[in-house]
Protein backbone atom coordinates (compact mmCIF):
# COMPACT_ATOMS: atom_id res chain seq x y z
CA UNK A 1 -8.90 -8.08 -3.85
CA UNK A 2 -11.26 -5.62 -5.42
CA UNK A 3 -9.85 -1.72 -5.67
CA UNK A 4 -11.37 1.22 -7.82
CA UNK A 5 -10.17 1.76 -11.12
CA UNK A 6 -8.48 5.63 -11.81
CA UNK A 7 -10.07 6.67 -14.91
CA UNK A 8 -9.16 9.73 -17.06
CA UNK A 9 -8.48 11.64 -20.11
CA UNK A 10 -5.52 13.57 -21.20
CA UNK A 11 -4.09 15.71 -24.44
CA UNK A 12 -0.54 15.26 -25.69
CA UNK A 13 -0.27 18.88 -25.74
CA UNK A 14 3.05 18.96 -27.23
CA UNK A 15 2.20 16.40 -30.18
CA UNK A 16 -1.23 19.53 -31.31
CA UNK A 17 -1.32 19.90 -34.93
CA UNK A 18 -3.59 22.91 -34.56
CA UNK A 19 -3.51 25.28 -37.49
CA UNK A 20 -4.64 29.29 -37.38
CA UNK A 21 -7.05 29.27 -39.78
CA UNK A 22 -9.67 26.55 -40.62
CA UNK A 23 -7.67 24.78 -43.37
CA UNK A 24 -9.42 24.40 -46.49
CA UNK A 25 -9.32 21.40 -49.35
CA UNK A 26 -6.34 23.39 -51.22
CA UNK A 27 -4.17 23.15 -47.78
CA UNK A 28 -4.24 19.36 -47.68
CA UNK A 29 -0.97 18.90 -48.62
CA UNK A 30 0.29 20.69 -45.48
CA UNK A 31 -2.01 20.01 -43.66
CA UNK A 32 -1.45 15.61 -44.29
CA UNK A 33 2.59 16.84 -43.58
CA UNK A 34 1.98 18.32 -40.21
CA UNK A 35 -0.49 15.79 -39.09
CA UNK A 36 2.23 12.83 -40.02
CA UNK A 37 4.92 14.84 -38.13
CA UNK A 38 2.94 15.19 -35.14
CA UNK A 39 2.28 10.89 -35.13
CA UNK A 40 6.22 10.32 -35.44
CA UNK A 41 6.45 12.43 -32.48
CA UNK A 42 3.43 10.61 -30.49
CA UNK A 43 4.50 7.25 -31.84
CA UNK A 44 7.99 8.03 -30.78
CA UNK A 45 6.86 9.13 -27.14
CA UNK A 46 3.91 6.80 -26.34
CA UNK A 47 4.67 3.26 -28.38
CA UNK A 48 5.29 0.59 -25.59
CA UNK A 49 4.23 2.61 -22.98
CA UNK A 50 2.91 0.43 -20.15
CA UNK A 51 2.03 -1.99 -23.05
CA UNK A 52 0.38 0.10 -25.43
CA UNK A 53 0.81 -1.01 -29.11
CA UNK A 54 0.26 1.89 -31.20
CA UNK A 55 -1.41 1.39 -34.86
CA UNK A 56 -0.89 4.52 -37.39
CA UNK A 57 -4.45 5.71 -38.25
CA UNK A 58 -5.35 6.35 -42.05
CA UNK A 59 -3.51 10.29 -42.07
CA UNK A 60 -5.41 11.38 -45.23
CA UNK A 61 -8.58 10.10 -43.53
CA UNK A 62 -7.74 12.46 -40.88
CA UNK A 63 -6.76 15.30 -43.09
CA UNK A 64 -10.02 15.20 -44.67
CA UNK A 65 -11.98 14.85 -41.85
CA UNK A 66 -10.38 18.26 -40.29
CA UNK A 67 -11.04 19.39 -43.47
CA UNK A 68 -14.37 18.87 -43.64
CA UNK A 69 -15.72 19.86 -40.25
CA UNK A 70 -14.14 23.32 -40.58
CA UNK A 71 -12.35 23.06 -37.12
CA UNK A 72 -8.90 24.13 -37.31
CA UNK A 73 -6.89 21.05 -35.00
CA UNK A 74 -6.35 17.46 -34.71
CA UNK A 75 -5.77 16.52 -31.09
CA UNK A 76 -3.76 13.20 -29.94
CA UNK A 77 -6.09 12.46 -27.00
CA UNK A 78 -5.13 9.57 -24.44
CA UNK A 79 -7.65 8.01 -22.43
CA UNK A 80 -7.82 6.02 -19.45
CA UNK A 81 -10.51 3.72 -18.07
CA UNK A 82 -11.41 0.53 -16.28
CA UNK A 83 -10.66 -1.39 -19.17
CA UNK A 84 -8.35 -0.09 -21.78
CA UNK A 85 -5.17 2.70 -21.96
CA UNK A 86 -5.54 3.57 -25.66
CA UNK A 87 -5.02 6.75 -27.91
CA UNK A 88 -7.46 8.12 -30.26
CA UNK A 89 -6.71 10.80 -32.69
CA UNK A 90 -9.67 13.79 -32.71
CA UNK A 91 -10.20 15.53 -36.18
CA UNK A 92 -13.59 17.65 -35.65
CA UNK A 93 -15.67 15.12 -34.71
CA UNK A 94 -14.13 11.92 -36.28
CA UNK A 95 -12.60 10.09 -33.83
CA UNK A 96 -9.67 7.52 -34.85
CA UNK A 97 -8.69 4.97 -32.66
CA UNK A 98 -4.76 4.82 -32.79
CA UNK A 99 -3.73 1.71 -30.09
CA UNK A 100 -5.11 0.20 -26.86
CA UNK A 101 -3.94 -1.82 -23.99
CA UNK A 102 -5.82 -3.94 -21.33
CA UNK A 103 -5.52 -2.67 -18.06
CA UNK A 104 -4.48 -5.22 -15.35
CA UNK A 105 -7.20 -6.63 -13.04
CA UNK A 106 -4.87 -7.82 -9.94
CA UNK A 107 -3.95 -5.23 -7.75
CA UNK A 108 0.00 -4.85 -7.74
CA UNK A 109 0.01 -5.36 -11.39
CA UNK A 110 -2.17 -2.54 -11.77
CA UNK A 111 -0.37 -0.50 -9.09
CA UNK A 112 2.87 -1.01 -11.11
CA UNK A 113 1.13 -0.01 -14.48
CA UNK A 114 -0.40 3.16 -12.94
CA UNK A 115 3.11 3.85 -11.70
CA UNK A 116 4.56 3.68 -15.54
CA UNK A 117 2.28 6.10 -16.40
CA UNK A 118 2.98 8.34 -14.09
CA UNK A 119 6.48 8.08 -14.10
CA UNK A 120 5.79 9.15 -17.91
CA UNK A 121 3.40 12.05 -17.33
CA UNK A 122 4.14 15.66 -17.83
CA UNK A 123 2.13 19.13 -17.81
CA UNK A 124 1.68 18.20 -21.04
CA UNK A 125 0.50 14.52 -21.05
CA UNK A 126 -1.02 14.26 -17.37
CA UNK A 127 -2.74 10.82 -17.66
CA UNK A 128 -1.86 9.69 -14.30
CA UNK A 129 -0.98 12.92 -12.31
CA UNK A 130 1.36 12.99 -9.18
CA UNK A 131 -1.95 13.85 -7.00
CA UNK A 132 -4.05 10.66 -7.93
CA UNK A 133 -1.69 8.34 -7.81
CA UNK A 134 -0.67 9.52 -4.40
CA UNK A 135 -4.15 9.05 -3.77
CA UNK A 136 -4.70 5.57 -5.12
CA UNK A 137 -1.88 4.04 -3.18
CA UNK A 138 -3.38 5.45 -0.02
CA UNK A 139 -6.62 3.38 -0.69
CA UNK A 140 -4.76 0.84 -2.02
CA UNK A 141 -2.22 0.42 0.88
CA UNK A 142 0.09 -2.61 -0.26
CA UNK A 143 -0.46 -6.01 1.90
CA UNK A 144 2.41 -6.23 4.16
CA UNK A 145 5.02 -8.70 3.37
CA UNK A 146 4.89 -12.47 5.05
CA UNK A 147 7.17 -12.62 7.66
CA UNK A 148 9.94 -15.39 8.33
CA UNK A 149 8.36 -18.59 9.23
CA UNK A 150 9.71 -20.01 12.36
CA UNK A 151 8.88 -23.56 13.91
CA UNK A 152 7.94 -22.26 17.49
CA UNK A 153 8.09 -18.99 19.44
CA UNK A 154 12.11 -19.38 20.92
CA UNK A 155 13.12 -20.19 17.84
CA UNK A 156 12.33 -16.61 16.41
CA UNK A 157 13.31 -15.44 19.62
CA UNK A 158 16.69 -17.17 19.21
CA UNK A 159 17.00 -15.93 15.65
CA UNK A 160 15.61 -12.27 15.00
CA UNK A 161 15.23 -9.74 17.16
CA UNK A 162 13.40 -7.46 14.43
CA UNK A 163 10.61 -10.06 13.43
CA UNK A 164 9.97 -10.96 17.55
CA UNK A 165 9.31 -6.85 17.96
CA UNK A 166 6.99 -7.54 14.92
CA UNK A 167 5.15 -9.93 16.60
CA UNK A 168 4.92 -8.10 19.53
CA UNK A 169 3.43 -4.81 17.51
CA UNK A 170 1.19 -7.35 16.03
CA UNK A 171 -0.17 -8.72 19.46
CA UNK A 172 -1.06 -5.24 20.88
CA UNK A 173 -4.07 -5.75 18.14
CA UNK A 174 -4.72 -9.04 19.46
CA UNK A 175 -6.44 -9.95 22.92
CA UNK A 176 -5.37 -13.28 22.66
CA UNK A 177 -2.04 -12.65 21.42
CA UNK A 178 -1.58 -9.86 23.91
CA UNK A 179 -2.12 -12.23 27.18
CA UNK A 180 0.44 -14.95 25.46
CA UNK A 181 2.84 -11.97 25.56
CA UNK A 182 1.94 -10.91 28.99
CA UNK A 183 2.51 -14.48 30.27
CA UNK A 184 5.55 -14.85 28.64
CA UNK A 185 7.11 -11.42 30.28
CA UNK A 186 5.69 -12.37 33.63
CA UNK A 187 7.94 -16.08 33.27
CA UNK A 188 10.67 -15.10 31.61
CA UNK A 189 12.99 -16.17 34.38
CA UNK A 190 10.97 -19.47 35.08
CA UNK A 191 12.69 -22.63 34.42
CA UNK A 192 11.88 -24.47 31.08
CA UNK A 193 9.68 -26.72 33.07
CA UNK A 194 8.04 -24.70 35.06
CA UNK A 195 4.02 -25.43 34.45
CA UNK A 196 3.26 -21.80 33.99
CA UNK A 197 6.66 -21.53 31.68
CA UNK A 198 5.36 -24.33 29.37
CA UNK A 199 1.87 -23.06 29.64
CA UNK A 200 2.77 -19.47 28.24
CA UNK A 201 4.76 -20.58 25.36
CA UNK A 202 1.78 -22.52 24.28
CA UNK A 203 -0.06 -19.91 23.89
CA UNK A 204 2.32 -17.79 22.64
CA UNK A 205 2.61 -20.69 19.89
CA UNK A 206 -0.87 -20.38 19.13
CA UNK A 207 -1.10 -16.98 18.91
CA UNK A 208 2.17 -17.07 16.51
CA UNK A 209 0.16 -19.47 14.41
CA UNK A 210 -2.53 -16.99 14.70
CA UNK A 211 -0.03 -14.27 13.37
CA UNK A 212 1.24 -16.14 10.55
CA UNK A 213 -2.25 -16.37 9.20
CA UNK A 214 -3.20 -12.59 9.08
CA UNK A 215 -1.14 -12.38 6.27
């Protein structure tokens, strides 16, 4: 079943190693220490998340690429597309890639890891907000569940009440279905035998056949 993929960006706000002045090549040391706390934090929030295995970027790398582009933050930036969940780490404009995960392609697998990441976002790490998920499931309605097989029409008559009113909803959708019900009202009282009898749970057979295989 194809479905459209929710793409989109986010900042782990609280993780922001962001610094008030442009650090310089003397403030390395503190600037490497800050930037290493932050990742414990991230690693500590994010590693496992919906499969995500994280891998710890080259800090001093990092240090002296904020260094050197004279910007004064590193930002822990997750990102979300059709293919990949992953984390990069932004230091001016060096980008480190910090972990990735496939993204399911069936349907209810992906539904299930869009709903871990929700279930994990915050104001402060909104990758899959309240909003869009809402809005994904309501494109993406989930296929009803198969109903209990039965072998003919009195059978299911005989042994649930709640999947005959199913069938019943179902046949108000079906013009077939919907004069196999009608017959079936109108002989209710008829003997087993009776030709019309036996001709109306035919076709009610048929059209529970026909119900069975909309699912």
């Amino acid at each position: 079943m194809s479905f459209s993929y929710f793409e989109n960006t986010a900042e782990m706000d609280a993780w922001l190693v962001s610094f008030d002045k442009v650090p310089q090549p003397a403030d390395k040391p503190n600037v490497l220490k800050r930037i290493a706390k932050s990742w414990d934090g991230v690693k500590s929030d994010l590693d496992g998340l919906a499969g995500i295995k994280l891998t710890k970027p080259d800090l001093d790398a990092v240090a002296d690429a904020l260094i050197k582009s004279g910007k004064h933050a590193v930002i822990f930036d997750l990102v979300l597309t059709k293919a990949e969940f992953k984390l990069n780490v932004e230091a001016g404009d060096v980008t480190f890639k910090a972990g990735s995960v496939r993204v399911p392609t069936e349907l209810e697998e992906y539904r299930n890891f869009l709903a871990s990441l929700n279930g994990w976002s915050t104001s402060e790490r909104n990758i899959v907000p309240d909003g869009d998920f809402k809005s994904f499931n309501e494109k993406n309605p989930k296929k009803p569940q198969k109903p209990t097989e039965y072998k003919d029409f009195d059978e299911m008559v005989k042994k649930s009440k709640s999947d005959l009113e199913a069938f019943r909803n179902w046949a108000k959708t079906n013009s077939s279905a919907k004069r196999a019900f009608a017959d079936i009202d109108k002989t209710a009282k008829a003997k087993p035998t009776d030709p019309e009898r036996v001709a109306a749970l035919k076709a009610i057979n048929a059209s529970l056949r026909d119900y069975y295989k909309s699912f």
